[in-house]
Protein backbone atom coordinates (compact mmCIF):
# COMPACT_ATOMS: atom_id res chain seq x y z
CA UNK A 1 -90.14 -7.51 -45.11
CA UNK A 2 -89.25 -10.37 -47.52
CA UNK A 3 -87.80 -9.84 -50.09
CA UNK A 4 -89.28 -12.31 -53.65
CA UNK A 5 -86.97 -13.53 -56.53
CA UNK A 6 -89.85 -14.52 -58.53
CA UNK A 7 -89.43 -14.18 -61.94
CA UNK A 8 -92.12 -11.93 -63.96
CA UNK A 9 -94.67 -13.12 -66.39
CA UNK A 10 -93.44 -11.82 -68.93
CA UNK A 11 -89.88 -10.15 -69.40
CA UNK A 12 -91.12 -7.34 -71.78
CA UNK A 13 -92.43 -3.87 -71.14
CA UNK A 14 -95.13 -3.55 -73.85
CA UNK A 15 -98.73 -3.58 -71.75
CA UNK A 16 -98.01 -0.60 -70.35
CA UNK A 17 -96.17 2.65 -70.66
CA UNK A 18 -94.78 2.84 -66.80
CA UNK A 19 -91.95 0.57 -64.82
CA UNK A 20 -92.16 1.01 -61.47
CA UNK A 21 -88.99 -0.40 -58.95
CA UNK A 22 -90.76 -3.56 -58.13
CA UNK A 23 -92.01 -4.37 -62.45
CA UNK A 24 -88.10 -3.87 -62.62
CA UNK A 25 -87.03 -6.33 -60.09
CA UNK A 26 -89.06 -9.05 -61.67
CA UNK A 27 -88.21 -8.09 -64.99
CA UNK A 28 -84.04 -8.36 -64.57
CA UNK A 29 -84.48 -11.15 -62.65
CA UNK A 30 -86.50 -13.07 -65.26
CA UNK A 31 -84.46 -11.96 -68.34
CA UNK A 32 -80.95 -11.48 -67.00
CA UNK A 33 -78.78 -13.84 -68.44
CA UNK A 34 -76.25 -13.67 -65.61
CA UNK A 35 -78.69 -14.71 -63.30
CA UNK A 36 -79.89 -17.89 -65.65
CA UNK A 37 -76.31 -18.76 -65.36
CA UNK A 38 -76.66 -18.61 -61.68
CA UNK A 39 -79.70 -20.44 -61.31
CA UNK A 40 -78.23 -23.64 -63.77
CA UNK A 41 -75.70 -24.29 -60.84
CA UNK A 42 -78.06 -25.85 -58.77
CA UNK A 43 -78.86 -28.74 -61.73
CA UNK A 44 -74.52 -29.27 -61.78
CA UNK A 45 -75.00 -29.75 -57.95
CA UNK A 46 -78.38 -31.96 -58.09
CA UNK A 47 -76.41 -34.34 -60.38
CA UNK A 48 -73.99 -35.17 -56.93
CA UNK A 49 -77.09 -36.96 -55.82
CA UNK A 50 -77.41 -39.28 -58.51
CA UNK A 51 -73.71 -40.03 -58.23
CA UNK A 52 -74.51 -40.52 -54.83
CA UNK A 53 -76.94 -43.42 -55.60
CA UNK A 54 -74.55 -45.17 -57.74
CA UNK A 55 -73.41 -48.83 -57.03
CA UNK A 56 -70.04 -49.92 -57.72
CA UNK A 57 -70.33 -51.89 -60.89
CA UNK A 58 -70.35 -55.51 -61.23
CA UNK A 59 -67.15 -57.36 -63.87
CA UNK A 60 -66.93 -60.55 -65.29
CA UNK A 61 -64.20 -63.01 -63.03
CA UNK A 62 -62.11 -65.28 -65.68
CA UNK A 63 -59.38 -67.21 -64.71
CA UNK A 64 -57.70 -69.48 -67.15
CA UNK A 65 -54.95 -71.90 -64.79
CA UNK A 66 -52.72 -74.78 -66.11
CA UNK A 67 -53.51 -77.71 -66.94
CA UNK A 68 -57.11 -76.61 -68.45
CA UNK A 69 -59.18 -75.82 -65.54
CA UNK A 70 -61.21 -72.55 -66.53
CA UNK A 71 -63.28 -69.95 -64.03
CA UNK A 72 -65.64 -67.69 -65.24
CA UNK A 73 -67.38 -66.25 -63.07
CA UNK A 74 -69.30 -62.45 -61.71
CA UNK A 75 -67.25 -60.21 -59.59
CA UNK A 76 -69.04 -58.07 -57.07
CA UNK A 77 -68.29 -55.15 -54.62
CA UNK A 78 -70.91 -55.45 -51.60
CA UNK A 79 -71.02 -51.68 -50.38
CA UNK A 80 -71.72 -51.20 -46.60
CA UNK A 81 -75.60 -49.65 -46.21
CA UNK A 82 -74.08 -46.85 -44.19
CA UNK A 83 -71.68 -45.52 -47.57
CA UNK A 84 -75.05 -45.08 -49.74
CA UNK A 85 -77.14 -42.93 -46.84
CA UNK A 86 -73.74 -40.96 -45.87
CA UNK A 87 -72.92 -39.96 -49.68
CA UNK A 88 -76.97 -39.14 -49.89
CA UNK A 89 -77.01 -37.38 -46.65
CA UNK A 90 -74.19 -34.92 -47.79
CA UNK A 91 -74.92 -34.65 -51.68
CA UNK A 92 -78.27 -32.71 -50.23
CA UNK A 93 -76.22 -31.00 -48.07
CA UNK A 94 -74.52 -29.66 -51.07
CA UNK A 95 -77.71 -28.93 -52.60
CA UNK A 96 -78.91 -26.82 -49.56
CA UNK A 97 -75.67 -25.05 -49.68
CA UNK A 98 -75.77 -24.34 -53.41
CA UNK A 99 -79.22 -22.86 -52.95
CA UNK A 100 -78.31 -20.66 -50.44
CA UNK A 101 -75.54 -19.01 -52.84
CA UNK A 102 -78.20 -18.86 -55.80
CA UNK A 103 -80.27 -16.76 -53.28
CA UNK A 104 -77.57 -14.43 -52.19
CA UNK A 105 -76.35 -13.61 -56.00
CA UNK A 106 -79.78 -12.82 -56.50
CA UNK A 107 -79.85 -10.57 -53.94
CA UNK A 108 -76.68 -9.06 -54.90
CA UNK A 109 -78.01 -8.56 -58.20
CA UNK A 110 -81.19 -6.97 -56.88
CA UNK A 111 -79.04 -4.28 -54.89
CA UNK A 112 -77.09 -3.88 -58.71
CA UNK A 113 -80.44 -3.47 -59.80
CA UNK A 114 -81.87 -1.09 -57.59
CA UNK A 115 -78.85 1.34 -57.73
CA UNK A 116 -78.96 1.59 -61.92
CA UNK A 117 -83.03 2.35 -61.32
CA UNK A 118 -82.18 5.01 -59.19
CA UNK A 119 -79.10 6.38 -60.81
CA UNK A 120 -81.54 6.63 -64.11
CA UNK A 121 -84.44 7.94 -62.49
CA UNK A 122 -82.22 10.63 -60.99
CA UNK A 123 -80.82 11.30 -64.19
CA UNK A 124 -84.32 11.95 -65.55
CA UNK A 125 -85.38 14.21 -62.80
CA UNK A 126 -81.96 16.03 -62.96
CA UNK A 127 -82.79 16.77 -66.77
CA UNK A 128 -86.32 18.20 -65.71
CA UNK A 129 -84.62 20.46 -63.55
CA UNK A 130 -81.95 21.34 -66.68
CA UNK A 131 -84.49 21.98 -68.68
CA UNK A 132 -86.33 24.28 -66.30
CA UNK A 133 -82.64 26.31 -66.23
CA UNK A 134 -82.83 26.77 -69.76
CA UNK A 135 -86.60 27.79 -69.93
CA UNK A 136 -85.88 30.09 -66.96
CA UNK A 137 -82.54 31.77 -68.43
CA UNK A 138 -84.52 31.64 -71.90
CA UNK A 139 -87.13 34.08 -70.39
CA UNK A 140 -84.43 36.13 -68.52
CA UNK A 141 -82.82 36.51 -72.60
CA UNK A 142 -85.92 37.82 -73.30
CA UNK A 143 -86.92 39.82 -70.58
CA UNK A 144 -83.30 41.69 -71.27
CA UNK A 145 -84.29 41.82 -74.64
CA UNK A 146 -87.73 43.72 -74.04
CA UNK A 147 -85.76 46.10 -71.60
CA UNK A 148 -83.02 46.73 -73.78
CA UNK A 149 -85.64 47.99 -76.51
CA UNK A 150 -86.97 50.24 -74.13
CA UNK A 151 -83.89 52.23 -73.08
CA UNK A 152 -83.69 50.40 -69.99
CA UNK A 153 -80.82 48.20 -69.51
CA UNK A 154 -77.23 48.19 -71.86
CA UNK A 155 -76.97 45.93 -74.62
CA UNK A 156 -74.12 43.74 -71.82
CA UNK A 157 -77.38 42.42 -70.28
CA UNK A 158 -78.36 40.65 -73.92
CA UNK A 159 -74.81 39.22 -74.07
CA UNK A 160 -74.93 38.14 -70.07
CA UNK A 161 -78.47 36.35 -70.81
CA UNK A 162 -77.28 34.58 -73.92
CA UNK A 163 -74.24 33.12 -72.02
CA UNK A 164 -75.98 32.12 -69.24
CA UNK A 165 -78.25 30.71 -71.76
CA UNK A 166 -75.82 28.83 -73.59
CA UNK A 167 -73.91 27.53 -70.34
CA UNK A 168 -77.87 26.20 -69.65
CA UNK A 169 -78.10 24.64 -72.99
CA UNK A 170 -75.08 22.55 -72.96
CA UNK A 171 -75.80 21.34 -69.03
CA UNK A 172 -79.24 19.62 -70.88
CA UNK A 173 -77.30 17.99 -73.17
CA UNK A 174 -75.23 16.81 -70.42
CA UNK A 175 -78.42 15.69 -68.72
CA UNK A 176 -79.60 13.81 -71.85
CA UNK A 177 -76.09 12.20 -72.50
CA UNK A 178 -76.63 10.85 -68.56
CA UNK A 179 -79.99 10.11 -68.85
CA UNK A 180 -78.69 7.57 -71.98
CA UNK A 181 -75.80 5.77 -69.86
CA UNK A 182 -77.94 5.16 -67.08
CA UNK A 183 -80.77 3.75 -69.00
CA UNK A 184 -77.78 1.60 -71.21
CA UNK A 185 -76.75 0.29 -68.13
CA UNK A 186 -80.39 -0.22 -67.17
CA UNK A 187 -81.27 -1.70 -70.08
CA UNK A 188 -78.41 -4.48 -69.75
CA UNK A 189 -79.70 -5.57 -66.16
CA UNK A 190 -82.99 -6.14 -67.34
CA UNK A 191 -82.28 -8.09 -70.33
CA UNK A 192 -84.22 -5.91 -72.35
CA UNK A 193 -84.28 -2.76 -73.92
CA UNK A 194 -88.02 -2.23 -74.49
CA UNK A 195 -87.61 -0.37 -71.27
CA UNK A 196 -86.49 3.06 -73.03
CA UNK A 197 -89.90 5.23 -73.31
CA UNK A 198 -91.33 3.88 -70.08
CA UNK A 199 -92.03 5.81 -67.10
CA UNK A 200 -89.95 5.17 -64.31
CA UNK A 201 -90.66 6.15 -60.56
CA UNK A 202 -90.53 9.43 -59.29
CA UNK A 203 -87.27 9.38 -56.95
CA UNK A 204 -88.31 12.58 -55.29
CA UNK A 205 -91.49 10.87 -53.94
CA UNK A 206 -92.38 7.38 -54.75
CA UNK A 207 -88.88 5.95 -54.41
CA UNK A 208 -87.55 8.00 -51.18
CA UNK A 209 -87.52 4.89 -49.07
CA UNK A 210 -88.58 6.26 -45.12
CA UNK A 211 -86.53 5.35 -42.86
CA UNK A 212 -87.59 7.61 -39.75
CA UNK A 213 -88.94 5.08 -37.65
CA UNK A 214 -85.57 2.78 -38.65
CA UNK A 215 -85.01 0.65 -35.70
CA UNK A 216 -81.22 0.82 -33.60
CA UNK A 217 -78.34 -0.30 -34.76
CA UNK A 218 -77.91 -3.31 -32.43
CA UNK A 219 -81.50 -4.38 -33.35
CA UNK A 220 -80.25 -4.07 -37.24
CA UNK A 221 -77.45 -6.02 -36.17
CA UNK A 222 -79.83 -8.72 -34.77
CA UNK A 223 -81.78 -8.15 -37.68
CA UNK A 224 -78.34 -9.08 -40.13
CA UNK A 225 -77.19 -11.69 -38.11
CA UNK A 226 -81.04 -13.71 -38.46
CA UNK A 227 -80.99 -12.72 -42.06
CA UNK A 228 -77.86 -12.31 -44.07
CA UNK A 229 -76.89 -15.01 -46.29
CA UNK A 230 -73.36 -15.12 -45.79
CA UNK A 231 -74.05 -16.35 -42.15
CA UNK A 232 -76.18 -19.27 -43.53
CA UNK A 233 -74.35 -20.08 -46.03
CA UNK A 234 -71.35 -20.77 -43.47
CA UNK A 235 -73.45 -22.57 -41.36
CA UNK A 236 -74.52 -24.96 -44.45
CA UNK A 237 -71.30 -25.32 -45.10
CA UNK A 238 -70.20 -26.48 -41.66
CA UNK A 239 -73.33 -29.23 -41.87
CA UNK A 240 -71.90 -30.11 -45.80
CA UNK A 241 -68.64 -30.71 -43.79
CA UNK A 242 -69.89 -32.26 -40.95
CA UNK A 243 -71.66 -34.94 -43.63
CA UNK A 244 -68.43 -35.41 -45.78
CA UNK A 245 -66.49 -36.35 -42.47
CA UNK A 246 -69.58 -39.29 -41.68
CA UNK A 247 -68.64 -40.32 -45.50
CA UNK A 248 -65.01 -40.42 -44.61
CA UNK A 249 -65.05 -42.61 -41.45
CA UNK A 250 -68.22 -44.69 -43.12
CA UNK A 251 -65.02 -45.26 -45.67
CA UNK A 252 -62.87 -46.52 -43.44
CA UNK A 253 -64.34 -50.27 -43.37
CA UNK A 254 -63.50 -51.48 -46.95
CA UNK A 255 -66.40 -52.47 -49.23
CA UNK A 256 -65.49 -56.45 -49.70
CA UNK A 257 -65.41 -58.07 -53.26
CA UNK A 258 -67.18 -61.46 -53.80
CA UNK A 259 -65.73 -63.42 -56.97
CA UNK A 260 -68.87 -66.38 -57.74
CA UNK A 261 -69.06 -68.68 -60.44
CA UNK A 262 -68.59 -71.79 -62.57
CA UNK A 263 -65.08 -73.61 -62.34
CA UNK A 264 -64.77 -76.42 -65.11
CA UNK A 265 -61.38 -79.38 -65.29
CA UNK A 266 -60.66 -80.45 -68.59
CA UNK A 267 -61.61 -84.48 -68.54
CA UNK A 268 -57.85 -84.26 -70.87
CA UNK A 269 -55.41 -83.44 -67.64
CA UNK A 270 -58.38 -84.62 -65.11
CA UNK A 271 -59.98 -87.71 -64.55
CA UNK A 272 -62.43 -86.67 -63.18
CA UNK A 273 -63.94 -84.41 -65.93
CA UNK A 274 -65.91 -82.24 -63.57
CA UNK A 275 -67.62 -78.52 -63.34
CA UNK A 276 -68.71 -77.41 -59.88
CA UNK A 277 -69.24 -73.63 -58.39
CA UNK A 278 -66.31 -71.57 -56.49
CA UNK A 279 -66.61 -68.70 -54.36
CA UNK A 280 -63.79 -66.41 -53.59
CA UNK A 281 -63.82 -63.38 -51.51
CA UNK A 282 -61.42 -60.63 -50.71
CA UNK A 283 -61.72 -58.04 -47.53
CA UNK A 284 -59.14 -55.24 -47.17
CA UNK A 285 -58.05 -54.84 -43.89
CA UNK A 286 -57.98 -50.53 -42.70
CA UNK A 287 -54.54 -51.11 -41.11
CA UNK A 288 -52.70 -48.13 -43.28
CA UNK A 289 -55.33 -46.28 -45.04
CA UNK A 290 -58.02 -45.28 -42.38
CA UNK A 291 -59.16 -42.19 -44.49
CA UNK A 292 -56.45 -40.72 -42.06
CA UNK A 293 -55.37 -37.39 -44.33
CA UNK A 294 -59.15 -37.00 -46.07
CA UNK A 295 -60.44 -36.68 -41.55
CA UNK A 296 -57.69 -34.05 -40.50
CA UNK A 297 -58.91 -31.99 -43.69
CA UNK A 298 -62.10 -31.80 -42.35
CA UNK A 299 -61.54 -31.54 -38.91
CA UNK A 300 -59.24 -28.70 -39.71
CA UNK A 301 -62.23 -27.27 -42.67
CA UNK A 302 -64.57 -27.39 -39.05
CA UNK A 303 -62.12 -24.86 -37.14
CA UNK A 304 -61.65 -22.71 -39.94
CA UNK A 305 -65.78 -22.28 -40.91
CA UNK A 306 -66.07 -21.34 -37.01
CA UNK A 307 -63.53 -18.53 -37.72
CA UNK A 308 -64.99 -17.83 -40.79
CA UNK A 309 -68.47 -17.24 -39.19
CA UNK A 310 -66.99 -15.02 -36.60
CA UNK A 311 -65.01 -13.14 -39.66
CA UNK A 312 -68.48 -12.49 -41.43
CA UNK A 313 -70.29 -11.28 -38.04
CA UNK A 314 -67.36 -8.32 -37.53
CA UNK A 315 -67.60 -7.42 -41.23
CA UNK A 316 -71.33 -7.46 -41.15
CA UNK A 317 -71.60 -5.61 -38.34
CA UNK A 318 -69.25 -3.21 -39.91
CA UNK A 319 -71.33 -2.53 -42.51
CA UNK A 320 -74.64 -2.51 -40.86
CA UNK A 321 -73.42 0.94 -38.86
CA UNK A 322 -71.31 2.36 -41.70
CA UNK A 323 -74.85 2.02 -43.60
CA UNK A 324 -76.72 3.06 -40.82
CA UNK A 325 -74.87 5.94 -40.01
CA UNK A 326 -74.89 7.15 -44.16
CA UNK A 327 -78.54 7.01 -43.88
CA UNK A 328 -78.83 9.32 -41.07
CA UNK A 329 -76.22 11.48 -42.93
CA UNK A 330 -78.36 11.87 -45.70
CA UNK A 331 -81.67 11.94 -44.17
CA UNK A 332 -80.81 14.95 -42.26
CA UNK A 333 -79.79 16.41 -45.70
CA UNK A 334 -82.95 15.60 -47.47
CA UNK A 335 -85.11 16.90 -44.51
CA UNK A 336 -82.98 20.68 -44.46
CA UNK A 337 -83.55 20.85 -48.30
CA UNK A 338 -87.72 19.62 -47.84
CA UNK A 339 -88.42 22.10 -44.82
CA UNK A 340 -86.06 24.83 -45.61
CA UNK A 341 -83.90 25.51 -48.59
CA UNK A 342 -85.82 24.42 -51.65
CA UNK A 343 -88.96 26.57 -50.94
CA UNK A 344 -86.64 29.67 -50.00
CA UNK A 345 -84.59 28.75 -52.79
CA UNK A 346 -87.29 28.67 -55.59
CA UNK A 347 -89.03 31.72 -53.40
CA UNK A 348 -85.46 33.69 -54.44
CA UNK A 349 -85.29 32.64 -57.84
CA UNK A 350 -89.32 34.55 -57.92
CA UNK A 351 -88.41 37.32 -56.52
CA UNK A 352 -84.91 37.76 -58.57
CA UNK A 353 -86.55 37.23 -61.81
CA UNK A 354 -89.39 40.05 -60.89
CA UNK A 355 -87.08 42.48 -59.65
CA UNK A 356 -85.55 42.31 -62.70
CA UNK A 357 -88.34 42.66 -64.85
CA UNK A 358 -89.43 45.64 -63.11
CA UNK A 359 -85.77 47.37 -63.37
CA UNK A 360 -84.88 46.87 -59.19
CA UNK A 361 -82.30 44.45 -60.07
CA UNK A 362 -79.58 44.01 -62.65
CA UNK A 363 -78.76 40.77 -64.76
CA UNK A 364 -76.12 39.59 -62.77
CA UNK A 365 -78.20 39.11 -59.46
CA UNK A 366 -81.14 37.44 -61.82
CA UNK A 367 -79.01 35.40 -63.28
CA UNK A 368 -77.21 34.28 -59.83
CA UNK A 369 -80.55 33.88 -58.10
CA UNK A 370 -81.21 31.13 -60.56
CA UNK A 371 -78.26 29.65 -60.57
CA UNK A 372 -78.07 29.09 -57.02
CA UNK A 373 -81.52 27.56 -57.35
CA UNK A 374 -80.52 25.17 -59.68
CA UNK A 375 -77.86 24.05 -57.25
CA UNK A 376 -79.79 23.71 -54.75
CA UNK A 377 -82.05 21.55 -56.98
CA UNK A 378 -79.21 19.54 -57.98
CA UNK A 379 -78.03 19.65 -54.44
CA UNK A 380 -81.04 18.01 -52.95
CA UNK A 381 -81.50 15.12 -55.91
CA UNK A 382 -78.19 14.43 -55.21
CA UNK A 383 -78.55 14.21 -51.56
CA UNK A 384 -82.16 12.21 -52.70
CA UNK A 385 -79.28 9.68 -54.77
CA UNK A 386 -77.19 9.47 -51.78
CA UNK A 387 -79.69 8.74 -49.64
CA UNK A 388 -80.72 5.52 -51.83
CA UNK A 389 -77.56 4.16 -52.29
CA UNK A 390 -76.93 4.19 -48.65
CA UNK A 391 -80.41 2.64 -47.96
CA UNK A 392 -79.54 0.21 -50.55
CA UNK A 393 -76.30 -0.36 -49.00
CA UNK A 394 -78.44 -0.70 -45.22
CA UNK A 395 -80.75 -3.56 -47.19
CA UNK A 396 -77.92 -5.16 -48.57
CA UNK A 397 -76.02 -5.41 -45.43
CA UNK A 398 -79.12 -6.64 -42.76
CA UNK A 399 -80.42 -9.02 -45.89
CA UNK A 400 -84.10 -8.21 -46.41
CA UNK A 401 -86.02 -4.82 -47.70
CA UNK A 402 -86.51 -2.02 -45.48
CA UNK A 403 -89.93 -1.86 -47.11
């Protein structure tokens, strides 16, 4: 149930003619420029571990006294051991912590993902299901027409069948306009927009995600709390804390400065005309500045993270059974319309258009009959879109696929 971020092998949609969920995945993730952006953040946070390995730079000691005596000489700061592995120890910290957020905006972005595929291929099925209207109220204009000929219906059942016609005309057009927003929208997820005559997924079959054998929502729970990101990512953040407060007391002892060099006494104001070495030193004493205010911060940065991980838990969990219990909403749905209502609708819709072809029925009931099968079409690919989005919404809140 892991769920891969690894970017495609190519970011165009040329070998082949079909772009299933998966291909679409790799494809966003690999071209997306919002996710480049993301994954440059963790070179900005790499670079705190070369600053981490830098030594205080050595200066050049001159001191010019009266009476002509000259020092010139190297001036060094001796860093304790213990600063260099501290700063190290929490610069990868950082690192950790940065790659934890990379991962969990890619696996927001995945959820964005998944939600435009199924919005579009939705739209697509929903404009199969227009265009069926409009053949079916097509044949019912002509089936009126036929009857009208023979003497066996008013000339009000030509006019009825052309409206309903038209009404079915412009809903296509609707359907096409849709069809071209999702796929826009699509398009600007996956970077690309050689995406627009490829075949996407069925949602009615290869994309309803089963969730019958779903486990219960305490085991999700347990499920969220091993696998969301947000929890990790708070517990990095307490270690990245927990490091910075070892760099703050390993600042408390001052680094010392060593002055070393040549001192020279003019033979003009000095008999005795000499040069010899001198060494000076100078050790700050941690009597006022113990790293006092940068220690409370952190101590008090410790108290709130635990907090903060308790805060993401309850909202977690919140959303683990507000997903759970959406999914179950809209399973029971999409199991009515499978075993009940779509065969009895489309069996209606049969028998309405035959009754009126052999006179039993008038062009208001045909007409009715296959407009309430076309909602119940419509019905069920909405519940089918509802039913995503909340298992979409159940993945995004426990952290990995449900598949």
């Amino acid at each position: 149930m892991a769920c891969s971020f690894a970017p495609a092998a190519s970011g165009t949609i040329e070998s082949d003619n079909s772009l299933p969920l998966v291909r679409a995945f790799n494809v966003a993730l690999s071209n997306n420029p919002r996710m480049a952006a993301v994954r440059a953040q963790l070179g900005i946070t790499q670079s705190n571990l070369v600053q981490a390995n830098v030594l205080p730079n050595p200066g050049v000691f001159i001191d010019n006294q009266y009476n002509f005596t000259y020092k010139l000489g190297a001036s060094l700061v001796i860093e304790p051991p213990w600063r260099l592995i501290f700063r190290r120890a929490a610069a990868k910290s950082q690192i950790t912590q940065t790659d934890l957020e990379i991962t969990r905006n890619l696996w927001l972005f995945r959820g964005e993902v998944r939600k435009a595929y199924v919005d579009c291929a939705v739209a697509v099925e929903m404009a199969e299901v227009r265009k069926q209207v409009h053949a079916l109220m097509m044949h019912l204009h002509s089936v009126a027409k036929e009857r009208f000929e023979k003497g066996d219906v008013a000339k009000l059942d030509i006019y009825r069948a052309e409206l309903a016609v038209i009404q079915a005309d412009i809903q296509v057009k609707q359907a096409e306009i849709q069809i071209q927003q999702t796929k826009e929208q699509l398009a600007i997820l996956l970077g690309t927009n050689s995406f627009a005559s490829a075949m996407l997924s069925s949602v009615r079959t290869e994309l309803l995600t089963d969730t019958s054998s779903l486990p219960s929502e305490p085991e999700l729970f347990k499920v969220a709390k091993a696998n969301r990101l947000e929890l990790k990512i708070v517990e990095q953040q307490r270690k990245v804390n927990i490091a910075n407060l070892k760099v703050a007391r390993g600042n408390i002892l001052p680094a010392p400065r060593f002055n070393v060099g040549g001192m020279t006494e003019d033979k003009i104001n000095s008999p005795l005309n000499r040069r010899t070495v001198f060494f000076q030193s100078t050790i700050e004493l941690p009597i006022l500045d113990r790293q006092q205010g940068i220690i409370a911060r952190l101590k008090a940065t410790e108290e709130q993270l635990k907090l903060e991980s308790l805060s993401q838990e309850n909202i977690i969990n919140a959303q683990v059974f507000l997903a759970y219990r959406r999914v179950q909403v809209q399973r029971v749905k999409i199991d009515t319309f499978r075993k009940r209502a779509l065969n009895l609708s489309e069996t209606i819709s049969n028998a309405a258009d035959l009754s009126y072809r052999i006179g039993q029925t008038d062009i208001n009931s045909a007409i009715v009959a296959q407009q309430e099968n076309v909602l119940v079409q419509t019905q069920y690919l909405d519940a089918v879109l509802a039913y995503e989005l909340a298992v979409n919404d159940l993945e995004q809140a426990i952290g990995i696929p449900l598949q």
